[in-house]
N, C-alpha and C. Protein backbone atom coordinates (compact mmCIF):
# COMPACT_ATOMS: atom_id res chain seq x y z
N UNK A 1 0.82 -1.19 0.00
CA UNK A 1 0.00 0.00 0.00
C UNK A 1 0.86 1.26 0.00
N UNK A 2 1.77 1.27 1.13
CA UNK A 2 2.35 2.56 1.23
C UNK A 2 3.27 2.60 -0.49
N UNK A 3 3.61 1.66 -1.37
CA UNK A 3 4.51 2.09 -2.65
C UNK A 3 3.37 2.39 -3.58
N UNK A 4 2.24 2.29 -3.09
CA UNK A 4 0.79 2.75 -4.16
C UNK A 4 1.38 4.09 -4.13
N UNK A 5 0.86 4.24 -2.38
CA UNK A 5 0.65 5.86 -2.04
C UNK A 5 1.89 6.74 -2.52
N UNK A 6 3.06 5.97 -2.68
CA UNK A 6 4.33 7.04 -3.06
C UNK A 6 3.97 7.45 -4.62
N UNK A 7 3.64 5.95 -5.38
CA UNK A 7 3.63 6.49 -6.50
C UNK A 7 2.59 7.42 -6.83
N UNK A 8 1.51 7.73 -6.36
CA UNK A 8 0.36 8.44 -6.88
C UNK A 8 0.98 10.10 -6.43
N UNK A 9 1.82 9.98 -4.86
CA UNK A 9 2.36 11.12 -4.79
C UNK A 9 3.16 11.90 -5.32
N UNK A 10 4.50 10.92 -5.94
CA UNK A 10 5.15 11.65 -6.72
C UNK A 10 4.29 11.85 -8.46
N UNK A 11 3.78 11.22 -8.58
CA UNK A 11 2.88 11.53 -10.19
C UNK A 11 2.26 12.88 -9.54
N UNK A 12 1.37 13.04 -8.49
CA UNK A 12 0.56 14.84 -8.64
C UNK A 12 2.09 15.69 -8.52
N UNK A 13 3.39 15.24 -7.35
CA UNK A 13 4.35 16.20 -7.62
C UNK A 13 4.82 16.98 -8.92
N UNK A 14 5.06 15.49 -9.54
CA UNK A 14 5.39 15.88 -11.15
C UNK A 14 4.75 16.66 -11.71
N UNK A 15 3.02 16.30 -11.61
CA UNK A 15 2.53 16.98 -12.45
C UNK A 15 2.51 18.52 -12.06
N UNK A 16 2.45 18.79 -10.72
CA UNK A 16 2.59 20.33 -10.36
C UNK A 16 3.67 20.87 -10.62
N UNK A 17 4.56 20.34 -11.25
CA UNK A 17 5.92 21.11 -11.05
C UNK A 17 5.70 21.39 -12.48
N UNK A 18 5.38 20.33 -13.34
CA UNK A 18 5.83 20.59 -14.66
C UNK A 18 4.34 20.33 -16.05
N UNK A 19 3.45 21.12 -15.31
CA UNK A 19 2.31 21.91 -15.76
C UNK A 19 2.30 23.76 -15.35
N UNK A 20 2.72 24.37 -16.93
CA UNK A 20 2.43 25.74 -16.61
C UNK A 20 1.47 26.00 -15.68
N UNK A 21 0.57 26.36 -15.05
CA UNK A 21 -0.57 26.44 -14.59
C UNK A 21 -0.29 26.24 -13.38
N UNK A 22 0.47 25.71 -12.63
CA UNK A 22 0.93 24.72 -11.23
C UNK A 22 2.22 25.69 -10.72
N UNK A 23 2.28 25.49 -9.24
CA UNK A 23 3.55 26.00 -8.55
C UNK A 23 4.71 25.96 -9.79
N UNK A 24 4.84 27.14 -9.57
CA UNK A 24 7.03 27.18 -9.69
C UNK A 24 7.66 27.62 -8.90
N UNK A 25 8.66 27.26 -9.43
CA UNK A 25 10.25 27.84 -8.63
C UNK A 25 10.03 27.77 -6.85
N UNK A 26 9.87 29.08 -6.38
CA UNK A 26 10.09 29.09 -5.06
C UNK A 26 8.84 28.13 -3.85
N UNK A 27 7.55 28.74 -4.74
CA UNK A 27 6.53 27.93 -4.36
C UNK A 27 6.31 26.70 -4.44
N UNK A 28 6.70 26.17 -5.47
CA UNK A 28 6.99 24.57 -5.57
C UNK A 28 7.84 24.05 -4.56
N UNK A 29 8.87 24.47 -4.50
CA UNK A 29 10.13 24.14 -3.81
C UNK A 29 9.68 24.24 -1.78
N UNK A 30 8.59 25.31 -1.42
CA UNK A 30 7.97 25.23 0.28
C UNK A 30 6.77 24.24 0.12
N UNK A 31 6.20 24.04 -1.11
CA UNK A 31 5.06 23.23 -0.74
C UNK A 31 5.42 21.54 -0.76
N UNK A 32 6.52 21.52 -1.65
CA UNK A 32 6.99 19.91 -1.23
C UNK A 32 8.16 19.84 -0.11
N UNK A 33 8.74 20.86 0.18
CA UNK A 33 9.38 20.85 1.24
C UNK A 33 7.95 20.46 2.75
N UNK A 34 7.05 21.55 2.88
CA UNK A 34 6.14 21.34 3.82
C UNK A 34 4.97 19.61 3.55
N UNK A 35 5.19 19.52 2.49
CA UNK A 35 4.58 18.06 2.47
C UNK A 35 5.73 17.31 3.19
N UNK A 36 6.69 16.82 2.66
CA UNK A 36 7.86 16.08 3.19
C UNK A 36 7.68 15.92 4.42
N UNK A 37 7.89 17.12 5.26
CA UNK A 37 7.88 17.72 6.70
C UNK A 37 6.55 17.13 7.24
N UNK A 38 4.96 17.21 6.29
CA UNK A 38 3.80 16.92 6.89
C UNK A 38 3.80 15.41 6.94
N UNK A 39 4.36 14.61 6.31
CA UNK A 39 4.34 13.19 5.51
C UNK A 39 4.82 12.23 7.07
N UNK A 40 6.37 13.16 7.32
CA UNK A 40 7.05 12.53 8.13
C UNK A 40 6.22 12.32 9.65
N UNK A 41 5.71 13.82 9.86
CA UNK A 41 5.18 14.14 11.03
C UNK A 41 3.58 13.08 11.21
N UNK A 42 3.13 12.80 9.97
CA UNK A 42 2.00 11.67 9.92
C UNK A 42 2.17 10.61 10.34
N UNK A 43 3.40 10.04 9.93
CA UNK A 43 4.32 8.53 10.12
C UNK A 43 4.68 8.65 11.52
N UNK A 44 4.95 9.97 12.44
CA UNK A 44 5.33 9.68 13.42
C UNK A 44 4.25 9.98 14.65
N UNK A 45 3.29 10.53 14.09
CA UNK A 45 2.11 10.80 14.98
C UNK A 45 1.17 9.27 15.25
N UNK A 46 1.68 8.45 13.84
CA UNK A 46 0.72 7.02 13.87
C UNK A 46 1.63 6.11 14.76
N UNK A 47 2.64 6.45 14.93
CA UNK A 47 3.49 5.18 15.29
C UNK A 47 3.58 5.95 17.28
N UNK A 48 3.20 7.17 17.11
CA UNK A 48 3.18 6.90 18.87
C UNK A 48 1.41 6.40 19.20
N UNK A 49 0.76 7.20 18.54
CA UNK A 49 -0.68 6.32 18.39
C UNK A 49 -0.98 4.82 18.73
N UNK A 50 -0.26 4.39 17.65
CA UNK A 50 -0.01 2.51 17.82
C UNK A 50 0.71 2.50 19.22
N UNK A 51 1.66 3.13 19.60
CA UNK A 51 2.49 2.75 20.98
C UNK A 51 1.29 3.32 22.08
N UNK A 52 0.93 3.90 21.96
CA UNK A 52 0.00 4.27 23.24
C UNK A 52 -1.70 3.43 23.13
N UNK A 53 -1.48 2.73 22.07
CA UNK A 53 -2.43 1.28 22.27
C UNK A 53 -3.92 1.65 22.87
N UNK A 54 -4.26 2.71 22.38
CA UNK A 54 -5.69 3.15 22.84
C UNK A 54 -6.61 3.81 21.30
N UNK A 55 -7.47 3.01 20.69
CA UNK A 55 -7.85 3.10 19.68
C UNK A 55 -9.08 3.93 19.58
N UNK A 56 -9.84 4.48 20.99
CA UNK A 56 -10.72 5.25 20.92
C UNK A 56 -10.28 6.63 21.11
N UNK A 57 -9.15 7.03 21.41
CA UNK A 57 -8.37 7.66 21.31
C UNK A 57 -7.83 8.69 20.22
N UNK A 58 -6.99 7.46 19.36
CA UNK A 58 -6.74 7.34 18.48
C UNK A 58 -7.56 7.60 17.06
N UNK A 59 -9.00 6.97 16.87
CA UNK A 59 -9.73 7.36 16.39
C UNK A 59 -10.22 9.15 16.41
N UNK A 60 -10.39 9.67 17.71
CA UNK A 60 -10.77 10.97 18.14
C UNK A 60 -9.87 12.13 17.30
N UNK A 61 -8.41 11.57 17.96
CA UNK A 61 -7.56 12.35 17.03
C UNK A 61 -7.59 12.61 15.75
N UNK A 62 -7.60 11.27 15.19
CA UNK A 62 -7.41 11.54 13.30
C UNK A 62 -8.44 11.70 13.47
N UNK A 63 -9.71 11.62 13.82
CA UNK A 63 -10.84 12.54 12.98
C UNK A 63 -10.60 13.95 12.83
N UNK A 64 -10.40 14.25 14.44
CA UNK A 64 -10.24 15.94 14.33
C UNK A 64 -9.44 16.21 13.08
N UNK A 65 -8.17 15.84 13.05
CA UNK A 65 -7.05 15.98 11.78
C UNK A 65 -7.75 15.63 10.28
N UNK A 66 -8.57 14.63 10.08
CA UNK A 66 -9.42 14.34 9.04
C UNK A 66 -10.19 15.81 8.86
N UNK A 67 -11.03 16.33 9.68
CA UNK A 67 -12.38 17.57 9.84
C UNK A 67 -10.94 18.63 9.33
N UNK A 68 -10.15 18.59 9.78
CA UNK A 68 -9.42 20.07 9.61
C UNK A 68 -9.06 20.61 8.00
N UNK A 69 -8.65 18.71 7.47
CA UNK A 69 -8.06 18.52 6.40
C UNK A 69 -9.27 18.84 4.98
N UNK A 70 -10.38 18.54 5.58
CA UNK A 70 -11.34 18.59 4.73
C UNK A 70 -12.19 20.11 4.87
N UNK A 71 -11.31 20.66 5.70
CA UNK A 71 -11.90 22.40 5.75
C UNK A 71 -11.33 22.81 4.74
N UNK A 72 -9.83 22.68 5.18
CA UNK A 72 -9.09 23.40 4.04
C UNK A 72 -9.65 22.93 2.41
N UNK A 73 -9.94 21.28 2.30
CA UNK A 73 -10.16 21.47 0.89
C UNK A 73 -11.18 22.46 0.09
N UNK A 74 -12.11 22.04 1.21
CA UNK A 74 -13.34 23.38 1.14
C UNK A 74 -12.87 24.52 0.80
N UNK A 75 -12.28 25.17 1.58
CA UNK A 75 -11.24 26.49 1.48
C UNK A 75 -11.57 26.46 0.07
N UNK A 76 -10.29 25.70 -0.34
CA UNK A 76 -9.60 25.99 -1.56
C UNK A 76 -10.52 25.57 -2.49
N UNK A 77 -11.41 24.80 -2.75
CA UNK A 77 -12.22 24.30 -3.95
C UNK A 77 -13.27 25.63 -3.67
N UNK A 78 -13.49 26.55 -2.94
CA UNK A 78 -14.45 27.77 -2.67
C UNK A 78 -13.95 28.88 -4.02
N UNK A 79 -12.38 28.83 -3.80
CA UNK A 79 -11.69 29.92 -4.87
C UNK A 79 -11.61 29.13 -6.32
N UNK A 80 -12.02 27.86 -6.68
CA UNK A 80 -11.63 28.24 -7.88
C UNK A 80 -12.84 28.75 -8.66
């Protein structure tokens, strides 16, 4: 699963970088920097999750993080 998820990630990277229309230069360069940074911080938020072995918990959290994630898309699908 997770070499699905890389590949589908680096294919939208690509395509943002190298579609006129999409981030350049400097902007390209903080928004996959801040993915990287968000990616890692996911991997390590699940793995103390799993260590603290409480799944109702656990659930509570990623929802909130789920609700937040799906504001912003809102956000942004509002402007185009």
């Amino acid at each position: 699963m997770d070499n699905i998820l890389n590949k589908v990630h680096k294919r939208v990277l690509n395509e943002m970088l190298n579609t006129p229309d999409r981030l350049k230069g400097e902007s390209a360069g903080k928004v996959i920097d801040a993915d990287q940074k968000l990616r890692k911080a996911i991997a390590e938020f699940y793995a103390a999750l799993e260590e603290a072995r409480n799944p109702d918990v656990a659930v509570e959290l990623l929802a909130d993080h789920a609700a937040i994630i799906v504001e912003m898309i809102r956000e942004f699908k509002s402007r185009k």
